[in-house]
N, C-alpha and C. Protein backbone atom coordinates (compact mmCIF):
# COMPACT_ATOMS: atom_id res chain seq x y z
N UNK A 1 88.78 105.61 -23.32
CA UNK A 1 87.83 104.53 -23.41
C UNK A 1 87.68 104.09 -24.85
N UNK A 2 87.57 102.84 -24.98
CA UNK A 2 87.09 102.10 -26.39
C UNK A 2 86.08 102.56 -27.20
N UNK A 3 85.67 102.18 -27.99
CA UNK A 3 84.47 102.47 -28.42
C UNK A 3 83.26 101.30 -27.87
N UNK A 4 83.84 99.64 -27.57
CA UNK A 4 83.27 98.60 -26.94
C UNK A 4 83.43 99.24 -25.31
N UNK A 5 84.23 99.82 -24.89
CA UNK A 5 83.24 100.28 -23.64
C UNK A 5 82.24 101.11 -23.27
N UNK A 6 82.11 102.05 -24.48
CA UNK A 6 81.16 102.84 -24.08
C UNK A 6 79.51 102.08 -24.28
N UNK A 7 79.93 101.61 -25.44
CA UNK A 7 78.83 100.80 -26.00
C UNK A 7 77.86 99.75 -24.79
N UNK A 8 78.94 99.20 -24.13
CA UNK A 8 78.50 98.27 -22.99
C UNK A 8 78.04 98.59 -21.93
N UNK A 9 78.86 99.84 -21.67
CA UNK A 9 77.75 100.78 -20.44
C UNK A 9 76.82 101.37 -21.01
N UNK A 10 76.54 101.72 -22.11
CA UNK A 10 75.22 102.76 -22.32
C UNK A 10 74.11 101.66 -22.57
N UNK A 11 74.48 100.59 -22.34
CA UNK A 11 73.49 99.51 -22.88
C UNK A 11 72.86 98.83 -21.63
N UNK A 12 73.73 98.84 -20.08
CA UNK A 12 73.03 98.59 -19.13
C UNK A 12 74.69 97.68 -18.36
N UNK A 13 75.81 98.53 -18.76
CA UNK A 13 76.88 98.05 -18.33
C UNK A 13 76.73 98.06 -16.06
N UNK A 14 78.24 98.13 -16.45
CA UNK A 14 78.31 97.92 -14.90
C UNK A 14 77.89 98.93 -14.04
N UNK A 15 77.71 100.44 -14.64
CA UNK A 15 77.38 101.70 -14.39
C UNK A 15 75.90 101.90 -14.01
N UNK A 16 75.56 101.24 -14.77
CA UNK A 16 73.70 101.11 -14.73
C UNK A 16 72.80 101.36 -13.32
N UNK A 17 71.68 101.69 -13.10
CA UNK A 17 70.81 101.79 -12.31
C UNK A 17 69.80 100.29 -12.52
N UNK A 18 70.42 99.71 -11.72
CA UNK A 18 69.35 98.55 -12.15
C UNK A 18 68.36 98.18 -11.23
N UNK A 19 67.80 97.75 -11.32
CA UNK A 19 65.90 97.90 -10.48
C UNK A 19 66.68 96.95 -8.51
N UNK A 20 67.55 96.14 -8.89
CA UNK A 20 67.93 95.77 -7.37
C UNK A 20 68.87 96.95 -6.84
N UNK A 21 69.86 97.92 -7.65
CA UNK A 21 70.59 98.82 -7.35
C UNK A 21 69.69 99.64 -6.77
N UNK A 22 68.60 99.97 -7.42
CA UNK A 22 67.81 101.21 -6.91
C UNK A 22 67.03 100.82 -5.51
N UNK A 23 66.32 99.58 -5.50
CA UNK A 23 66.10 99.29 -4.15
C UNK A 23 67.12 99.59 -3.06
N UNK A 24 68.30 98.91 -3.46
CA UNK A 24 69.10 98.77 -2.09
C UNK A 24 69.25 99.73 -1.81
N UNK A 25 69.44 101.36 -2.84
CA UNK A 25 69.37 102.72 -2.56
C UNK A 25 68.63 103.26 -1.57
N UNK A 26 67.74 103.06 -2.24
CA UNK A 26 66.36 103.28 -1.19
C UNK A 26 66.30 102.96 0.07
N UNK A 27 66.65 100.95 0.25
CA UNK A 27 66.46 100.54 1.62
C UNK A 27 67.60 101.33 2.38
N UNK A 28 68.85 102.01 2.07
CA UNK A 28 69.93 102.53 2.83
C UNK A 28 69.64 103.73 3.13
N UNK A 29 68.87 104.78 2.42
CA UNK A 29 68.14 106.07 2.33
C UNK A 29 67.53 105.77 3.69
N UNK A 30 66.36 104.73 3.72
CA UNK A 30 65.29 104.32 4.43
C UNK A 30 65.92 104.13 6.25
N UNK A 31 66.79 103.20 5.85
CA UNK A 31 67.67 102.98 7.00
C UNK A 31 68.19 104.34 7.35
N UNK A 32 68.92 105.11 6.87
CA UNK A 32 69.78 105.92 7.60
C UNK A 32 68.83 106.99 8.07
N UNK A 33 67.46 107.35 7.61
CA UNK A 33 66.12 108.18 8.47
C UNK A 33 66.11 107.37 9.39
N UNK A 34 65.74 106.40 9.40
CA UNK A 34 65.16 105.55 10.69
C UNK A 34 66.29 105.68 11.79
N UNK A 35 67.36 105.65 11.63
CA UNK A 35 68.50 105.75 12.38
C UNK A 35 68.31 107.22 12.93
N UNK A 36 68.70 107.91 12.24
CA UNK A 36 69.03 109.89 12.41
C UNK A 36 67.60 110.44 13.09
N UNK A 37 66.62 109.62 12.95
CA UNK A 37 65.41 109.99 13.82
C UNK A 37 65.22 109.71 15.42
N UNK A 38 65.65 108.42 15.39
CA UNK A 38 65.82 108.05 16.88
C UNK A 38 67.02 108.38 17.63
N UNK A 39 67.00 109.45 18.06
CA UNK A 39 68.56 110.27 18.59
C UNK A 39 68.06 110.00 20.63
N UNK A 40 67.26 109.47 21.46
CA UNK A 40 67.39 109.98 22.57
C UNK A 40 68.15 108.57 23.17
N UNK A 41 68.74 109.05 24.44
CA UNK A 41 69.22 108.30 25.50
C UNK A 41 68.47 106.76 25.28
N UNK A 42 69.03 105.66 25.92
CA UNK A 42 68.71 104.58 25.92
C UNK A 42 69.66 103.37 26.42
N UNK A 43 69.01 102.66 27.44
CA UNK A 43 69.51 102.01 28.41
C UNK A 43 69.87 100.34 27.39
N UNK A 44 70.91 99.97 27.27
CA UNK A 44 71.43 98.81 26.53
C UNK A 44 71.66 97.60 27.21
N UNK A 45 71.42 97.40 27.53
CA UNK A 45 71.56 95.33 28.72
C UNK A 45 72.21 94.20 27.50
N UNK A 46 73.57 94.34 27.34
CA UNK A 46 73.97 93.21 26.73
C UNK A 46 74.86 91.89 27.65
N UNK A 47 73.94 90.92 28.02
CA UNK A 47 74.86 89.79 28.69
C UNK A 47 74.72 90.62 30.07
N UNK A 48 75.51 91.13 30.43
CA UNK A 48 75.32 91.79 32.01
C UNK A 48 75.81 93.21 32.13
N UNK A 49 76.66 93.70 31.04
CA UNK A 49 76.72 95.24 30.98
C UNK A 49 75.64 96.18 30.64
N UNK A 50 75.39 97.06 31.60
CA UNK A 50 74.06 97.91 31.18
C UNK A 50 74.88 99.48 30.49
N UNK A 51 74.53 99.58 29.44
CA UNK A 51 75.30 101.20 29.18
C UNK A 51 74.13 102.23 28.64
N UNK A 52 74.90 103.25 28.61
CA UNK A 52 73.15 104.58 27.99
C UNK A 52 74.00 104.68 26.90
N UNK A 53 73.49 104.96 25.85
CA UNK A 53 73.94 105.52 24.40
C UNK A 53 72.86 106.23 23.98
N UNK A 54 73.30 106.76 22.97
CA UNK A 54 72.20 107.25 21.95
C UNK A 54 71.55 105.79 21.06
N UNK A 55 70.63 106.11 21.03
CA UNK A 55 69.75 105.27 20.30
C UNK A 55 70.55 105.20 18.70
N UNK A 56 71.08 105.92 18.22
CA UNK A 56 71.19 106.13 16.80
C UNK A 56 72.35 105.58 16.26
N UNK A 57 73.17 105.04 17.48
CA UNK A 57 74.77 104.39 17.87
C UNK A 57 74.37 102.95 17.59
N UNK A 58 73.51 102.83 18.69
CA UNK A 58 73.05 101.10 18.60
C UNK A 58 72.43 100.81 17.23
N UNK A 59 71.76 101.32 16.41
CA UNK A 59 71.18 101.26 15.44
C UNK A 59 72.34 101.65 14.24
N UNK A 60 73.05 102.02 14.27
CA UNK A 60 73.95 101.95 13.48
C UNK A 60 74.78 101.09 13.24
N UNK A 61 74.72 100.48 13.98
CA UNK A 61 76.15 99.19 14.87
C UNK A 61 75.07 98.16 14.08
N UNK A 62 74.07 97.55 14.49
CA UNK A 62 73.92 96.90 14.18
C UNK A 62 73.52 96.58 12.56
N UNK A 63 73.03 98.20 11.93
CA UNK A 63 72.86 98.13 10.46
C UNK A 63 74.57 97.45 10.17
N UNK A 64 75.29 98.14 10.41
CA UNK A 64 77.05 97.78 9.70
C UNK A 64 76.94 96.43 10.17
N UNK A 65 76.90 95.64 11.27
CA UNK A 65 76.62 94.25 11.77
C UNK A 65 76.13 93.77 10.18
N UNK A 66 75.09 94.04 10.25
CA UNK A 66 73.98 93.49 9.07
C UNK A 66 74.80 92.91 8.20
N UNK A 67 74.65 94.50 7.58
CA UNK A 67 75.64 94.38 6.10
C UNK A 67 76.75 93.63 5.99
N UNK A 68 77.41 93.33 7.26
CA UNK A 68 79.09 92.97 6.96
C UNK A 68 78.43 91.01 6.67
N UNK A 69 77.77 90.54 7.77
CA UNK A 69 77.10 89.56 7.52
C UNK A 69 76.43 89.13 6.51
N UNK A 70 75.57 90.37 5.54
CA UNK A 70 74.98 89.69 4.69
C UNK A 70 75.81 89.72 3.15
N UNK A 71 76.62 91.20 3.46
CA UNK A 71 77.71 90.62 2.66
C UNK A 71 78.50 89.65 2.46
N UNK A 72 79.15 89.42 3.18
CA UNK A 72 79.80 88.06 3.59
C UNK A 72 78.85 86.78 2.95
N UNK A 73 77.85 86.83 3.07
CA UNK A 73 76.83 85.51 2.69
C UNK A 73 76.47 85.27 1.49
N UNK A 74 76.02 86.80 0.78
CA UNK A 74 76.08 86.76 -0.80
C UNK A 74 77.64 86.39 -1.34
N UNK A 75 78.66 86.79 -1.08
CA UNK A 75 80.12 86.55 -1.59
C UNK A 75 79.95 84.88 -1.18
N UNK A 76 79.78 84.12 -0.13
CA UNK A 76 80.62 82.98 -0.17
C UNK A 76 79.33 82.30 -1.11
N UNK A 77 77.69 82.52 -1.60
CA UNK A 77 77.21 81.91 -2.52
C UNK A 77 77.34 82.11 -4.01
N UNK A 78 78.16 82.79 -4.20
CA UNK A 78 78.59 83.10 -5.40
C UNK A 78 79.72 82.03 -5.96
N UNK A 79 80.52 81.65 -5.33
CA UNK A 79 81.25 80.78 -4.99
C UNK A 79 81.10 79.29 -5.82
């Protein structure tokens, strides 16, 4: 490493903990309890298929849903 790279990360480079990094930490922390807590059986009605899963399946599916979407949305406004 340079001496200009170290300089740039110890200063609040790309490495950094930055106050939105640490949220999103948190909200994924937050999410993945809420998920790992709700573990029982549960009846799913999508369109006309009824299936049982674990609760913690559907809730997972749709967190990755989320993310892939809201990723996707921050990238194309960057743009």
């Amino acid at each position: 490493m340079s001496p200009k790279d170290t300089a740039s990360s110890a200063k609040g480079g790309s490495g950094a903990f930055t106050p939105a990094r640490i949220a999103v930490l948190v909200l994924v922390v937050l999410v993945l309890v809420f998920i790992f807590e709700n573990t029982r059986q549960v009846k799913i009605r999508l369109l006309v298929p009824e299936v049982t899963m674990p609760l913690w399946v559907a809730l997972a599916a749709v967190a990755v849903i989320g993310a892939v979407c809201g990723g996707y949305f921050v990238a194309r406004r960057r743009k």
